[in-house]
C-alpha atoms as a PDB file:
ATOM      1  CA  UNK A   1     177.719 168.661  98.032  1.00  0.00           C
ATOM      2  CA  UNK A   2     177.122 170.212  94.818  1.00  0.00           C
ATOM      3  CA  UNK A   3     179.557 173.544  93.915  1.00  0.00           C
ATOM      4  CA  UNK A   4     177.349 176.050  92.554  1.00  0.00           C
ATOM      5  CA  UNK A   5     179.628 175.927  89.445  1.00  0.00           C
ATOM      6  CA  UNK A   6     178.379 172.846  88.841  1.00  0.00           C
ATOM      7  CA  UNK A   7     174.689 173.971  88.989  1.00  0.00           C
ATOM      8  CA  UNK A   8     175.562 176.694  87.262  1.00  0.00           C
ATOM      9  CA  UNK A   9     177.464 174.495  84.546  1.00  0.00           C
ATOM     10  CA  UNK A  10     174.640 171.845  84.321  1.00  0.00           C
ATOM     11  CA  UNK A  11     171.927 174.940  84.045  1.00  0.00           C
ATOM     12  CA  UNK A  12     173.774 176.549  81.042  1.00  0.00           C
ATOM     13  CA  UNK A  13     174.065 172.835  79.447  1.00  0.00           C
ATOM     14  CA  UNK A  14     170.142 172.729  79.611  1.00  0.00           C
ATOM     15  CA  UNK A  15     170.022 176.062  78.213  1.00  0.00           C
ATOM     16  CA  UNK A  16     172.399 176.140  75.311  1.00  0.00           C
ATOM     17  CA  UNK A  17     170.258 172.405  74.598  1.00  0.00           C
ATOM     18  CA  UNK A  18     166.912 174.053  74.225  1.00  0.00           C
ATOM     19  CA  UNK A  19     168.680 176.850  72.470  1.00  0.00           C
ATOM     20  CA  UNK A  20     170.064 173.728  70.013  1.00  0.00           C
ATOM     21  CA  UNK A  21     166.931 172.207  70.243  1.00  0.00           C
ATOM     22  CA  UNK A  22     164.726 175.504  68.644  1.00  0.00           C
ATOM     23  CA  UNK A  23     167.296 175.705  66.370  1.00  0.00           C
ATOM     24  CA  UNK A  24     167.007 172.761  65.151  1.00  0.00           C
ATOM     25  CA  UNK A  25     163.486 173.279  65.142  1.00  0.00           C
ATOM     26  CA  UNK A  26     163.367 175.997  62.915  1.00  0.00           C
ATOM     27  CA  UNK A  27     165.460 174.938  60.352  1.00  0.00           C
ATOM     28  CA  UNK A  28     164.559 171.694  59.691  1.00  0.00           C
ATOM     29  CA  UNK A  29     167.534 169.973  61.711  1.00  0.00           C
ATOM     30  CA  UNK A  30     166.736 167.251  62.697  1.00  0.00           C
ATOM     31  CA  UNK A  31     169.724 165.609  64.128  1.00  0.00           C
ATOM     32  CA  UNK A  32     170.454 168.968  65.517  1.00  0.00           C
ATOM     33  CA  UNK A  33     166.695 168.988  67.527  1.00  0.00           C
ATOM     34  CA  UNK A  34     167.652 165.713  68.516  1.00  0.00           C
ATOM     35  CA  UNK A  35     170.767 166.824  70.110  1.00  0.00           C
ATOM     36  CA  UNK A  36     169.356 169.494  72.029  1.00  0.00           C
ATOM     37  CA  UNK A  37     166.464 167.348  73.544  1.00  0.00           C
ATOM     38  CA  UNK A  38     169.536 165.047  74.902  1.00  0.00           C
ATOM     39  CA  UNK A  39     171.450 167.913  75.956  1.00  0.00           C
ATOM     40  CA  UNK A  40     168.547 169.109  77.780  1.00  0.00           C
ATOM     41  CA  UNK A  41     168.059 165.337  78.717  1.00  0.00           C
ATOM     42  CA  UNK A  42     171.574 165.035  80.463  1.00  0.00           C
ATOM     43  CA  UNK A  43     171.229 168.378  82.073  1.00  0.00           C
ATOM     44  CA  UNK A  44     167.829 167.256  83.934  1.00  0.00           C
ATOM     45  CA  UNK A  45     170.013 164.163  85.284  1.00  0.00           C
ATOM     46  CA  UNK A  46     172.996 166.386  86.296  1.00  0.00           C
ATOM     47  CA  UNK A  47     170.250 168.820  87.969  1.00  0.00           C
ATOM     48  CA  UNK A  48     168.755 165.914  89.331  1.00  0.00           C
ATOM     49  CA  UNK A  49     171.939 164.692  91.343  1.00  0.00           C
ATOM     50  CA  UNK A  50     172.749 168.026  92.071  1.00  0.00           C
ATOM     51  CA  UNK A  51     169.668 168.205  94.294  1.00  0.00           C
ATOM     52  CA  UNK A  52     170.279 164.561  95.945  1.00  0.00           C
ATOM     53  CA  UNK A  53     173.819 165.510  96.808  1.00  0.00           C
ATOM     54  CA  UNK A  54     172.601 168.773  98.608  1.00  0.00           C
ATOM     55  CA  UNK A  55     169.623 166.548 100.553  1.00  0.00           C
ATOM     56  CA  UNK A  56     172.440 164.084 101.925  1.00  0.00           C
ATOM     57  CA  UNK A  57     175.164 166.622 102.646  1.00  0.00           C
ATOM     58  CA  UNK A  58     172.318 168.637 104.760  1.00  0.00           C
ATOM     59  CA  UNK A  59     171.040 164.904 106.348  1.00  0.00           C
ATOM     60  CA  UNK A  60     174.733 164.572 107.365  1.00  0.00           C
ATOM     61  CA  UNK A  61     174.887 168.083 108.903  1.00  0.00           C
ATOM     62  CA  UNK A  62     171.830 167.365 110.733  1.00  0.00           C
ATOM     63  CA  UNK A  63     172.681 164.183 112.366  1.00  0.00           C
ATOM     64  CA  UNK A  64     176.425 166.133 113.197  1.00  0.00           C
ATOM     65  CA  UNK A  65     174.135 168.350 115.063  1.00  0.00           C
ATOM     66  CA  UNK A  66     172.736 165.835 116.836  1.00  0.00           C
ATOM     67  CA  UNK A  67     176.004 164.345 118.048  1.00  0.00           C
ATOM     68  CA  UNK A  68     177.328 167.947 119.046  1.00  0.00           C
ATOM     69  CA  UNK A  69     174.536 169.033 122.424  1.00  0.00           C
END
């Protein structure tokens, strides 16, 4: 299961990478826009497996139910 500092971690990485990413924007930065779009990238992944993790840890609780009546 996912820690909510993990969420919490991955969340921040998405927003410091947009933050990079408008940055980059503005100035002209290219390779700094580019860096925030994978930031943002990675974080969507992370976010991504944070959600699967959380639907097979409650799958697994479920069937433990089952086995406990």
């Amino acid at each position: 299961m996912s820690t909510p500092s993990d969420k919490m971690k991955h969340k921040g990485q998405e927003f410091v990478g947009k933050a990079k990413e408008t940055t980059g924007d503005m100035t002209g930065d290219d390779r700094l826009k580019g860096e925030g779009q994978g930031d943002q990238a990675e974080s969507k992944v992370k976010q991504a497996g944070d959600k699967a993790k959380d639907k097979v840890q409650e799958g697994i609780d479920k069937a433990k139910g089952l086995f406990d009546r």
